[in-house]
Protein backbone atom coordinates (compact mmCIF):
# COMPACT_ATOMS: atom_id res chain seq x y z
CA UNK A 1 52.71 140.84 27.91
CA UNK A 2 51.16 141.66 31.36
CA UNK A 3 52.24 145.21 31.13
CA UNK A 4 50.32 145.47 27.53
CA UNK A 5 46.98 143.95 28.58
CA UNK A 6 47.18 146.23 31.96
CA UNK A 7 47.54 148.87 29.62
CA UNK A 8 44.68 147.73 27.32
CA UNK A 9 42.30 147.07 30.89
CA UNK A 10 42.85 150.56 31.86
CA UNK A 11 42.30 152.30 28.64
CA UNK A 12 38.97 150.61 28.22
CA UNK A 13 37.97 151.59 31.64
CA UNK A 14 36.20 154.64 32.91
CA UNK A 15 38.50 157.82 33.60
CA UNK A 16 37.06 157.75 37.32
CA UNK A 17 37.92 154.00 37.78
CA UNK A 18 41.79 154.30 36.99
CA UNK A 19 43.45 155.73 39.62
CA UNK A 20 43.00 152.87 42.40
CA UNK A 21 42.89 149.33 43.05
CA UNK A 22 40.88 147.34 39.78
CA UNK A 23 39.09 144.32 39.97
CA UNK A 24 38.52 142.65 37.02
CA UNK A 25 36.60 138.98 36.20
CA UNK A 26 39.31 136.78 34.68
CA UNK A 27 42.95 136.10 35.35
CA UNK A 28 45.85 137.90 33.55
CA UNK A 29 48.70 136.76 32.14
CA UNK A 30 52.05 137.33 34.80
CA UNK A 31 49.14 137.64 37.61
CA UNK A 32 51.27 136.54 41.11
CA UNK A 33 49.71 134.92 43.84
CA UNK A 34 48.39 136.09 47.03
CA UNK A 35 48.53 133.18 49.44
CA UNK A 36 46.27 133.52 52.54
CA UNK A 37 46.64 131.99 55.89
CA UNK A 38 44.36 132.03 59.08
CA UNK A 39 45.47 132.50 62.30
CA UNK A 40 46.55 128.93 64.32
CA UNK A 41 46.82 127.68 61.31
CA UNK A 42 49.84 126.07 59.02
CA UNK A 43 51.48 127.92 55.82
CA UNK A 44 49.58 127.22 52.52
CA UNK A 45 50.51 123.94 51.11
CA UNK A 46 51.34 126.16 48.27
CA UNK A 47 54.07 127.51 49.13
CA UNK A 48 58.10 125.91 48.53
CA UNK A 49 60.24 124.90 51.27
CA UNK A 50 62.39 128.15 50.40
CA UNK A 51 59.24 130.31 50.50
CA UNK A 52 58.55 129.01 53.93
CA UNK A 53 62.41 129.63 55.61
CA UNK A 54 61.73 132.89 53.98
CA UNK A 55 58.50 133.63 56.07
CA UNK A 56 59.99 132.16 58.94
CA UNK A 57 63.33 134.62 58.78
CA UNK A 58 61.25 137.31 57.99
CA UNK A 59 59.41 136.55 61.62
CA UNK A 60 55.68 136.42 59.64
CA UNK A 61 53.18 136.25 62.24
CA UNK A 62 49.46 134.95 61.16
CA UNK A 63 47.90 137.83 62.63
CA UNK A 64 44.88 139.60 60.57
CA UNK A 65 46.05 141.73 58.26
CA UNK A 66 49.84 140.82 58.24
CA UNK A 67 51.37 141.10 54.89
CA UNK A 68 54.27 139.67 53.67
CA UNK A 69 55.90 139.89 50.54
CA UNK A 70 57.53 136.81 49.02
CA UNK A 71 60.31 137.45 46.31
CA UNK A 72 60.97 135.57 42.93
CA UNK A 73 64.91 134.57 41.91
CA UNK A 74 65.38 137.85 40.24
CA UNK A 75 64.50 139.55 44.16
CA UNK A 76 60.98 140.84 42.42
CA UNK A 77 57.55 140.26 44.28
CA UNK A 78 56.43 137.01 42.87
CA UNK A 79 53.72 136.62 45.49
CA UNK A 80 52.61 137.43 48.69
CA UNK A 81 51.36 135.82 52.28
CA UNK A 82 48.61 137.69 53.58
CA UNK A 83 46.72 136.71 57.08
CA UNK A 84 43.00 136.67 57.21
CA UNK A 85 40.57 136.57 60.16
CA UNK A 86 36.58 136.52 60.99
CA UNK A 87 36.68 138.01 65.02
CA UNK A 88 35.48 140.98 64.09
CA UNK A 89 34.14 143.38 60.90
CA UNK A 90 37.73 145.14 60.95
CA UNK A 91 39.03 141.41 60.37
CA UNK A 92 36.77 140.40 57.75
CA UNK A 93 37.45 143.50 55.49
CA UNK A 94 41.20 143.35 56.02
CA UNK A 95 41.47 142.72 52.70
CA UNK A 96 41.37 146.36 51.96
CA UNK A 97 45.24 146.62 52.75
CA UNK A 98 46.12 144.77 49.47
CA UNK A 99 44.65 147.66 47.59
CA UNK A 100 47.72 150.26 49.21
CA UNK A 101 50.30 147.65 50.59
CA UNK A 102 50.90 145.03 47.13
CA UNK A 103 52.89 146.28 44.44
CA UNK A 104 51.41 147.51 41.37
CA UNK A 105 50.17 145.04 38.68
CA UNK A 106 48.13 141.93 38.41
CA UNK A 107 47.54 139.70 41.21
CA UNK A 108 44.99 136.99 42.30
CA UNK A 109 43.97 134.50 45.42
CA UNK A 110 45.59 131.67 45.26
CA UNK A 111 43.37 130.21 47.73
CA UNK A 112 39.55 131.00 48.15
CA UNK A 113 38.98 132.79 51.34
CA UNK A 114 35.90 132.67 53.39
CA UNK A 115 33.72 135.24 51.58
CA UNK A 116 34.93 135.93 48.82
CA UNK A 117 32.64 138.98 47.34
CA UNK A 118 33.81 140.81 50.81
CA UNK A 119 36.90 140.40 50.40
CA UNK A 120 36.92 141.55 46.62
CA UNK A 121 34.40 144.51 48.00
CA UNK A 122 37.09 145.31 51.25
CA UNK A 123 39.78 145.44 47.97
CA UNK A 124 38.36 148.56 46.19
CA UNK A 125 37.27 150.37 49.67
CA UNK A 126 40.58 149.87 50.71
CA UNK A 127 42.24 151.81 47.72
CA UNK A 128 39.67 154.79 48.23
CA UNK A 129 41.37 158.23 48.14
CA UNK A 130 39.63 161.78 48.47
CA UNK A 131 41.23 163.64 45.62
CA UNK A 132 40.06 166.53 45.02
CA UNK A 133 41.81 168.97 46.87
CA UNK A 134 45.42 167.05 47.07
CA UNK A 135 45.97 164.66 43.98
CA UNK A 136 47.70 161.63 45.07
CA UNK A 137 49.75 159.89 42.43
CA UNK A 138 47.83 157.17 40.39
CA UNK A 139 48.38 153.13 41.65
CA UNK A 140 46.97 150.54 39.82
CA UNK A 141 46.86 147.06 41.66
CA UNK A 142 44.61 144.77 39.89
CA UNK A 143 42.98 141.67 41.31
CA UNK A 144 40.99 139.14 40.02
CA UNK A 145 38.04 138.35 41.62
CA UNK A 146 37.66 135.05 43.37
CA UNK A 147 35.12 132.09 41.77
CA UNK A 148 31.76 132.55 41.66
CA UNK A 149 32.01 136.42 42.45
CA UNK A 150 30.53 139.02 39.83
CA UNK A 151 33.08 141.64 39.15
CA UNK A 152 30.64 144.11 38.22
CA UNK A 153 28.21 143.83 41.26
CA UNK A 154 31.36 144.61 43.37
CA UNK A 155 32.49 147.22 41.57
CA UNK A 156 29.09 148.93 41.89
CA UNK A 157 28.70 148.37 45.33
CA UNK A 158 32.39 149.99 45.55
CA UNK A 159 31.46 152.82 43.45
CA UNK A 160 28.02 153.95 45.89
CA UNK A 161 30.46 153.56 49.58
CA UNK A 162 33.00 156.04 47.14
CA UNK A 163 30.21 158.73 46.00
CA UNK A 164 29.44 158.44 49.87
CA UNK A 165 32.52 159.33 51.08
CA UNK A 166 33.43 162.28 48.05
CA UNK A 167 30.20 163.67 49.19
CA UNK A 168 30.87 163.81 53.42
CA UNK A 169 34.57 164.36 52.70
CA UNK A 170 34.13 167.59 50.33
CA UNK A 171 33.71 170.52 52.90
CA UNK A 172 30.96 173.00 53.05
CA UNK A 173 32.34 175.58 50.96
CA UNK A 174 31.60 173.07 47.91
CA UNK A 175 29.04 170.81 49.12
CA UNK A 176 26.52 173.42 49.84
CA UNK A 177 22.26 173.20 49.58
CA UNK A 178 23.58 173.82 45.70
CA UNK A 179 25.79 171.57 44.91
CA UNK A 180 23.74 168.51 47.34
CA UNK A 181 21.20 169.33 44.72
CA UNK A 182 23.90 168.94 42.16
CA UNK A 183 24.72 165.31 43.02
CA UNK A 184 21.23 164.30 43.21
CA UNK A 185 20.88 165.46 39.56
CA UNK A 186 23.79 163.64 38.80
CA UNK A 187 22.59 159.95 40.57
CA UNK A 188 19.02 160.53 39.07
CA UNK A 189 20.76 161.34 35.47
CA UNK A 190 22.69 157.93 35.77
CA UNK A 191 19.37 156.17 36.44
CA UNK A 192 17.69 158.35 33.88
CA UNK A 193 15.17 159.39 36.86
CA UNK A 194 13.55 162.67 36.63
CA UNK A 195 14.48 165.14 39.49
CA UNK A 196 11.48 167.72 41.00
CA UNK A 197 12.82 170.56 43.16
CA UNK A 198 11.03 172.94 45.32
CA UNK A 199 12.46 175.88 47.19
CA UNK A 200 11.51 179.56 47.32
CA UNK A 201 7.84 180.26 48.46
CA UNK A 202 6.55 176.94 47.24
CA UNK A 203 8.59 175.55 49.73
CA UNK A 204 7.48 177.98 52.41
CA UNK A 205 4.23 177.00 51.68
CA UNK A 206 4.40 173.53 51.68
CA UNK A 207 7.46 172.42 53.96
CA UNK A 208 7.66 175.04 56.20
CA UNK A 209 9.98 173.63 58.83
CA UNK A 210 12.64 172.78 56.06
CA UNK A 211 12.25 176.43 54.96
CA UNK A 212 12.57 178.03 58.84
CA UNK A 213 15.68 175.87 59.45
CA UNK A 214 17.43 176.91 56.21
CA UNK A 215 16.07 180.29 55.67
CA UNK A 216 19.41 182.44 56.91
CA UNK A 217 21.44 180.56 54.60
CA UNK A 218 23.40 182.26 51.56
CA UNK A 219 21.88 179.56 49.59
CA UNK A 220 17.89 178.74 49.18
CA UNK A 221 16.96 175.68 51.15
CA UNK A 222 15.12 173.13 49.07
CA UNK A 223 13.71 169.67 48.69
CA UNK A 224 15.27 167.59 46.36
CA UNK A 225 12.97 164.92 45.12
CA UNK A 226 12.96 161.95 41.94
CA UNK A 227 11.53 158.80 41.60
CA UNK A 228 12.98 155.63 39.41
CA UNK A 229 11.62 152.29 38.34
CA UNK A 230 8.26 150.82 37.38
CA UNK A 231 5.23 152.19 39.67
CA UNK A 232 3.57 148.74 39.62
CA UNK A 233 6.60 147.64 41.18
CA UNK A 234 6.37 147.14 45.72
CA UNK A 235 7.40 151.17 46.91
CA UNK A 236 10.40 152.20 48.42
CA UNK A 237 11.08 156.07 49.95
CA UNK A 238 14.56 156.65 50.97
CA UNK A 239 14.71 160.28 52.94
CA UNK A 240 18.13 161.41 53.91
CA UNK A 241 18.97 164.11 56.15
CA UNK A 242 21.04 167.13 53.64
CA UNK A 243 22.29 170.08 56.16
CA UNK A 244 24.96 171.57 54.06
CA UNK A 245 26.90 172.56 57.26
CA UNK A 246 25.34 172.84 61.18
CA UNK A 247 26.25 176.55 63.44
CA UNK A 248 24.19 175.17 65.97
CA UNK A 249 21.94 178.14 64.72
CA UNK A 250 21.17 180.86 67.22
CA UNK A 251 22.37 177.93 69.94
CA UNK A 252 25.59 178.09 68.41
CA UNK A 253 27.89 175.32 68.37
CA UNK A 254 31.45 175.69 70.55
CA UNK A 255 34.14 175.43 67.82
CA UNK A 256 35.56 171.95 68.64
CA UNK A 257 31.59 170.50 67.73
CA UNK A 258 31.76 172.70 64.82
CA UNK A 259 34.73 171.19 63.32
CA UNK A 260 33.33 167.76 61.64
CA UNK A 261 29.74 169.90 60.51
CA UNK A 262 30.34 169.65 56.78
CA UNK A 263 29.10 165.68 57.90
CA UNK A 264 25.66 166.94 58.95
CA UNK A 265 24.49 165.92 55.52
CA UNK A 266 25.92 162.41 55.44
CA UNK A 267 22.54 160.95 55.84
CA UNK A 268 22.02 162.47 52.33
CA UNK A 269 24.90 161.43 50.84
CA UNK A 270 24.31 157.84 52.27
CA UNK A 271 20.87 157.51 50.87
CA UNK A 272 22.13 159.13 47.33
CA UNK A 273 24.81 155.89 47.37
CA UNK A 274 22.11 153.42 48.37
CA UNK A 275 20.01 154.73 45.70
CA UNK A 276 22.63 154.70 43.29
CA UNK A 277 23.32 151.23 44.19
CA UNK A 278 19.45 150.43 44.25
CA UNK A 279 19.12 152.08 39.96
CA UNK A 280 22.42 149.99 38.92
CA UNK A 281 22.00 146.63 40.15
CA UNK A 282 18.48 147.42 38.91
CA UNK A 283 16.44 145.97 41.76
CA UNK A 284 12.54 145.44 41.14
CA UNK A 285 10.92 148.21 43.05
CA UNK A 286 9.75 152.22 42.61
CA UNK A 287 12.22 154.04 44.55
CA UNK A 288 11.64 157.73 45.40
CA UNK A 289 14.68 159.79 47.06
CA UNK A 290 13.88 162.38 49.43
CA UNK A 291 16.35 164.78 50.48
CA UNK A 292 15.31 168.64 52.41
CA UNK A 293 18.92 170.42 51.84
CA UNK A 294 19.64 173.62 54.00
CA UNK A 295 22.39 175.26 56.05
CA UNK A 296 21.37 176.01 59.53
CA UNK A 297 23.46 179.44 59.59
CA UNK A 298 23.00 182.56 61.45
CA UNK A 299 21.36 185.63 60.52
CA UNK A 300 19.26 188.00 61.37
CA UNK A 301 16.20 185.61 59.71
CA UNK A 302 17.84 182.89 61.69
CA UNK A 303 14.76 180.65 63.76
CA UNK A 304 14.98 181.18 67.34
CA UNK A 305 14.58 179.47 70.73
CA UNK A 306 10.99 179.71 72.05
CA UNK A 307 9.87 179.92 68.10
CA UNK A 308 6.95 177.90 67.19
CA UNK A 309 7.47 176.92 63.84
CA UNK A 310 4.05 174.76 61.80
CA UNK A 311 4.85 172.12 59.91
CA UNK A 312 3.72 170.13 56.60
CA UNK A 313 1.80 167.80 59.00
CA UNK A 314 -0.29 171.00 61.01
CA UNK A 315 1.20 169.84 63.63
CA UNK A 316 3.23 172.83 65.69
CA UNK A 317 6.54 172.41 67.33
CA UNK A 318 7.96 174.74 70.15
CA UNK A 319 12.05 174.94 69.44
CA UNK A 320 13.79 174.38 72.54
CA UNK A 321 17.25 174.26 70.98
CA UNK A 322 17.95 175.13 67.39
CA UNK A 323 20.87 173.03 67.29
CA UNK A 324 18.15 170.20 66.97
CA UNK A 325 17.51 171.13 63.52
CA UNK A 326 17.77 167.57 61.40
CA UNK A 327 14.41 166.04 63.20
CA UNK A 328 12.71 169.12 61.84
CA UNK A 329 13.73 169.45 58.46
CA UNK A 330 13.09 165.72 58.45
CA UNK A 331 9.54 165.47 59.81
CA UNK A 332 8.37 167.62 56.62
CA UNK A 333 9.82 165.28 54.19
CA UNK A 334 8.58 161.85 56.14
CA UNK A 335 5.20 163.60 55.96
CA UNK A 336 5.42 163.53 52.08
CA UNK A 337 6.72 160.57 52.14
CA UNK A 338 4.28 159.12 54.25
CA UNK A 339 1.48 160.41 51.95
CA UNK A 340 2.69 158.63 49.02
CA UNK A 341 1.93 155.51 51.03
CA UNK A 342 5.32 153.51 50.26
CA UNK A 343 5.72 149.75 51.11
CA UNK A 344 9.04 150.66 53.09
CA UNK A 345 10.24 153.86 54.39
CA UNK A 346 14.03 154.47 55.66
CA UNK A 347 15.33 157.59 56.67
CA UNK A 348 18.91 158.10 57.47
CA UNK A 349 20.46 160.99 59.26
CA UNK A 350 23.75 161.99 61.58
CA UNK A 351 21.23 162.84 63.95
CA UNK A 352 22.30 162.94 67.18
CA UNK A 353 25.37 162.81 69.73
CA UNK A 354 23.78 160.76 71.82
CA UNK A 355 23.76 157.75 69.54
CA UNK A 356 27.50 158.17 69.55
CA UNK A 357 27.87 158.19 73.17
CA UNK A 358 25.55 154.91 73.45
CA UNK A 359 27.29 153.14 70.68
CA UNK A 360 30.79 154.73 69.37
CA UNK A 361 31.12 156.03 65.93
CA UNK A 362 31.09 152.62 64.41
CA UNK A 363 27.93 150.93 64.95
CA UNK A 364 24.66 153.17 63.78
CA UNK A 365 21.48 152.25 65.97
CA UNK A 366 18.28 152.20 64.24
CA UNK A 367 14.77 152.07 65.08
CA UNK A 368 12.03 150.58 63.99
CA UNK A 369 8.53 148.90 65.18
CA UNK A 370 8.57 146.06 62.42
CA UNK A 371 9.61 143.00 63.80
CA UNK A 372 10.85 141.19 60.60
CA UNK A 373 12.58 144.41 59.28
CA UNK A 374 14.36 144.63 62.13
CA UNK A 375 15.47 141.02 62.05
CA UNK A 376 16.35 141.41 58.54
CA UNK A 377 18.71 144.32 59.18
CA UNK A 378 20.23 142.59 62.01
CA UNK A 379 21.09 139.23 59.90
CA UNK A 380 22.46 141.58 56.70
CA UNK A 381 24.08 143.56 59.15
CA UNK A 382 26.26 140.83 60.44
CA UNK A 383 26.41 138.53 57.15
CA UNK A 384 28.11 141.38 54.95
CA UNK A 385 29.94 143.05 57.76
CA UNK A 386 28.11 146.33 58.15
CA UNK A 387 27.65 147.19 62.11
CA UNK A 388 24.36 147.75 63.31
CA UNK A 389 22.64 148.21 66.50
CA UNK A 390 19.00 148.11 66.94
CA UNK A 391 17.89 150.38 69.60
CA UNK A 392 13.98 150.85 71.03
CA UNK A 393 11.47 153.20 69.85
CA UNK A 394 10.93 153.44 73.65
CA UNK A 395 7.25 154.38 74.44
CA UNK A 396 7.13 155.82 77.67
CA UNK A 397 9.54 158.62 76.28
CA UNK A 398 7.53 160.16 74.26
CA UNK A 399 5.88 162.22 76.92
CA UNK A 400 9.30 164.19 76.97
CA UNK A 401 8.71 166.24 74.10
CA UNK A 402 5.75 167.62 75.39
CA UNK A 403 5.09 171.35 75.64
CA UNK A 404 2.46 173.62 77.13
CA UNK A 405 2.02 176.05 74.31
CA UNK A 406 2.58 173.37 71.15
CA UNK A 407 1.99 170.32 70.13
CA UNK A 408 5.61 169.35 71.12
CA UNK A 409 8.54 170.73 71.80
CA UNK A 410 11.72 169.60 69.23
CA UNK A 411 13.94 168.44 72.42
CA UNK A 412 13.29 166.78 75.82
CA UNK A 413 14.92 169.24 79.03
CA UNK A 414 16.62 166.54 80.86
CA UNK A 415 18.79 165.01 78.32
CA UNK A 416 18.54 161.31 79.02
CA UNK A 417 18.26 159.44 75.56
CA UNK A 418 18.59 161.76 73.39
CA UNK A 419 18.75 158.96 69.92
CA UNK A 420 15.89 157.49 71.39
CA UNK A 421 13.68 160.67 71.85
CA UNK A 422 14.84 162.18 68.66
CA UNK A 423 13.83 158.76 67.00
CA UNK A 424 10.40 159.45 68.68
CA UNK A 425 10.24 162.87 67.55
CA UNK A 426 10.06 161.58 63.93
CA UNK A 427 7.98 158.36 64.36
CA UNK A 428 5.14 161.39 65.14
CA UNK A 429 5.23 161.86 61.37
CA UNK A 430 6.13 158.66 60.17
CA UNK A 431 3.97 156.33 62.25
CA UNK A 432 1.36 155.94 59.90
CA UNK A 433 3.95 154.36 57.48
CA UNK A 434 3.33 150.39 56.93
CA UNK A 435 7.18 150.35 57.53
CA UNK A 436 9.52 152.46 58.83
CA UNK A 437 13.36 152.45 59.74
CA UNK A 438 15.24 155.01 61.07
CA UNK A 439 18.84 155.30 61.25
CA UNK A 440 20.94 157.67 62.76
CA UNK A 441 24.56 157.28 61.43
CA UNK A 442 27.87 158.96 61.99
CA UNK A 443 28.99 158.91 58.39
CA UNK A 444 32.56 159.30 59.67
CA UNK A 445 36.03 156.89 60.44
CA UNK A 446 37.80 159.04 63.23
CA UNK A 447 40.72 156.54 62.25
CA UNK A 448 42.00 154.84 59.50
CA UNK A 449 41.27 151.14 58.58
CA UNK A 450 42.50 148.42 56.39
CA UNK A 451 39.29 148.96 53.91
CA UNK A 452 38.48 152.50 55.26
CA UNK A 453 40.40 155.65 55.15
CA UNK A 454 39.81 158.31 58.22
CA UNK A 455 36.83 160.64 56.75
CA UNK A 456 33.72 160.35 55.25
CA UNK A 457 32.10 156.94 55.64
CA UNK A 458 29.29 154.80 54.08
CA UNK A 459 26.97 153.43 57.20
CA UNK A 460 24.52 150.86 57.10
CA UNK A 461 23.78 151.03 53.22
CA UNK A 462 25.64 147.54 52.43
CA UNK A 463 22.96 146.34 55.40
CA UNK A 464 20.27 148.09 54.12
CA UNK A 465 20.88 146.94 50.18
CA UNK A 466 21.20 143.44 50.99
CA UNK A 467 17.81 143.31 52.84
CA UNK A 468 16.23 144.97 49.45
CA UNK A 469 17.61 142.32 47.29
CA UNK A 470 16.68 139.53 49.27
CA UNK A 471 13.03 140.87 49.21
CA UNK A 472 13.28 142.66 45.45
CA UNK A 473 16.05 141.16 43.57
């Protein structure tokens, strides 16, 4: 009985995995078809000569995306037509409408598309909800997973582009420098990694620019720090960007710019979800996580305009706006990092406006001065359908953060390539690095998509995971 063993597939699973879309390795009994058809192209061979007046009255168009449910003698769904393309990323992860738009129960590809792990990956983003505010009433599609693809592998990929989007979806209120430090603790625990924090006059002392930029806050600023795998194995330092929720500071933020700040720590969340990804598909390398969570609030402790504020480094930096408070907070932690002389260092942050202006909300620019990395990224980027830009680490820039009285100053005066300068700003610390990548991300779908709801987003991890298994799998 289908019902039964649906029954039996969801009581074995985790509590966390039942209420969405399930993939699972092997056919099921009473599984219907989903027949898929590219655009120009005829109706599956598949399909009766009834099935095909029926698309035909029913004015199916093979346009990506299109969905069209077939019905059995008794007038139940006993399959579906569903149209797939490869123009664009939006395209290739349309498959993320079967996950909300099929009925419940078991279902499978009758024909193999094009990439089939995408399309099984697009499946479970697609059924993403954010829960935890508004429960949403539990749907259970199930769909086996096409030949040749690895149930599990998906399922974890899923799982880290999820704890992304809980993390950048769950306001402020909740997701402060506390609870950041809370999910760490709970990634490192899966990967039984050991978690060192330091806040409090330690961190005054030794990462003074995270501790100016979060000082005013309710809650302690911090960095969270933990390490995983064997240390003989080639080093890898993720740092992610963790403020809790941006004012601006003392250059406070009009309210419109204010209104999407609980997303100022989506570079955190983003590397917590790679690493999480990295620990369970157990890749061969020693990762260490890096993540300096404040709030940049105002008080009357609050770091001003015309501060000079020392960092880990000895270097000094003049503020010229305190609403450019992520390249600060960052530049301690890439010194650390930098120390600990990694193999490959990444850093991911929703740094600046400017890369949104340059490139839209969804296609990231990094930055980086190693040629093969760089290629890499670009190749992943494309082949598993995870936008990215590369953008130059643009020399004759740098003299723009100068400053009379400072080393440098944390922002340029005219404005002119801002993502470019910022990216500048932190290659001062993490230069000496063998490699380093920066990304500055928008963690964030202003709209929703077939395999993406509108909210918090995971950016440029997919990318960024499949260039670490190619080189440490």
């Amino acid at each position: 009985n289908p019902n039964e063993r649906l029954t039996k597939v969801l009581r074995d699973m985790p509590k966390s995995q039942r209420n969405g879309p399930i993939l699972v390795q092997d056919r099921m009994p009473g599984s219907r078809p989903v027949h898929l058809v590219k655009p120009g192209q005829p109706l599956p061979a598949a399909l009766t000569d009834n099935q095909r007046r029926w698309a035909s009255s029913a004015g199916f168009e093979a346009k990506p995306g299109n969905l069209l449910m077939i019905p059995g003698p008794d007038g139940e769904p006993a399959g579906a037509l569903f149209c797939t393309g490869n123009e664009t990323p939006d395209d290739r992860l349309a498959f993320g409408k079967l996950a909300t738009a099929l009925p419940e129960g078991a279902w499978h590809l009758e024909n193999m598309p094009d990439e089939p792990e995408l399309a099984a990956l697009a499946f479970l983003c697609g059924g993403y909800k954010f829960t935890r505010y508004k429960p949403v009433q539990a749907r259970n599609v199930m769909l086996s997973v096409p030949e040749g693809v690895s149930a599990d592998h998906v399922t974890n990929m899923a799982a880290a582009v999820a704890l992304a989007r809980d993390l950048v979806n769950t306001p402020a209120n909740d997701m402060g420098p506390d609870a950041i430090e809370e999910a760490a603790r709970a990634v490192a625990k899966k990967g039984r990694a050991r978690v060192k924090v330091t806040k409090g006059a330690a961190l005054e002392r030794g990462f003074p620019m995270i501790h100016a930029v979060g000082r005013a806050a309710s809650q302690e600023p911090r960095l969270i720090d933990f390490s995983w795998g064997p240390r003989s194995a080639p080093k890898i330092i993720l740092v992610g960007k963790g403020v809790a929720f941006d004012t601006g500071g003392l250059n406070i933020k009009p309210s419109s710019s204010m209104l999407l700040m609980k997303k100022d720590m989506g570079g955190a969340a983003n590397v917590l979800a790679l690493a999480q990804l990295i620990m369970a598909c157990r890749l061969k390398v020693r990762l260490r996580v890096l993540i300096p969570a404040v709030e940049n609030s105002i008080s009357s402790n609050a770091f001003r305009p015309g501060d000079i504020l020392k960092s880990r480094s000895g270097k000094t930096v003049e503020i010229g706006n305190t609403d450019a408070e992520g390249r600060l907070i960052l530049a301690d932690a890439l010194t650390l990092a930098v120390d600990d002389n990694p193999d490959l260092l990444i850093d991911m942050a929703t740094l600046t406006g400017a890369a949104r202006v340059a490139l839209g909300p969804e296609l990231p620019p990094y930055f980086t001065d190693d040629e093969t990395l760089a290629s890499e990224l670009a190749i992943a980027a494309d082949q598993v359908a995870d936008p990215l830009w590369r953008l130059p680490l643009w020399q004759g820039y740098d003299k723009k953060l100068s400053s009379k009285i400072a080393d440098m100053n944390n922002v340029t005066t005219d404005g002119f390539a801002g993502a470019v300068t910022a990216a500048l700003f932190l290659k001062r610390f993490a230069g000496a690095a063998q490699s380093w990548v920066h990304f500055d991300i928008f963690a964030w779908n202003p709209s929703d998509k077939p395999h993406a709801p509108a909210g918090g987003e995971a950016q440029a991890i997919r990318a960024i995971f499949h260039v670490l298994e190619k080189r440490f799998g």
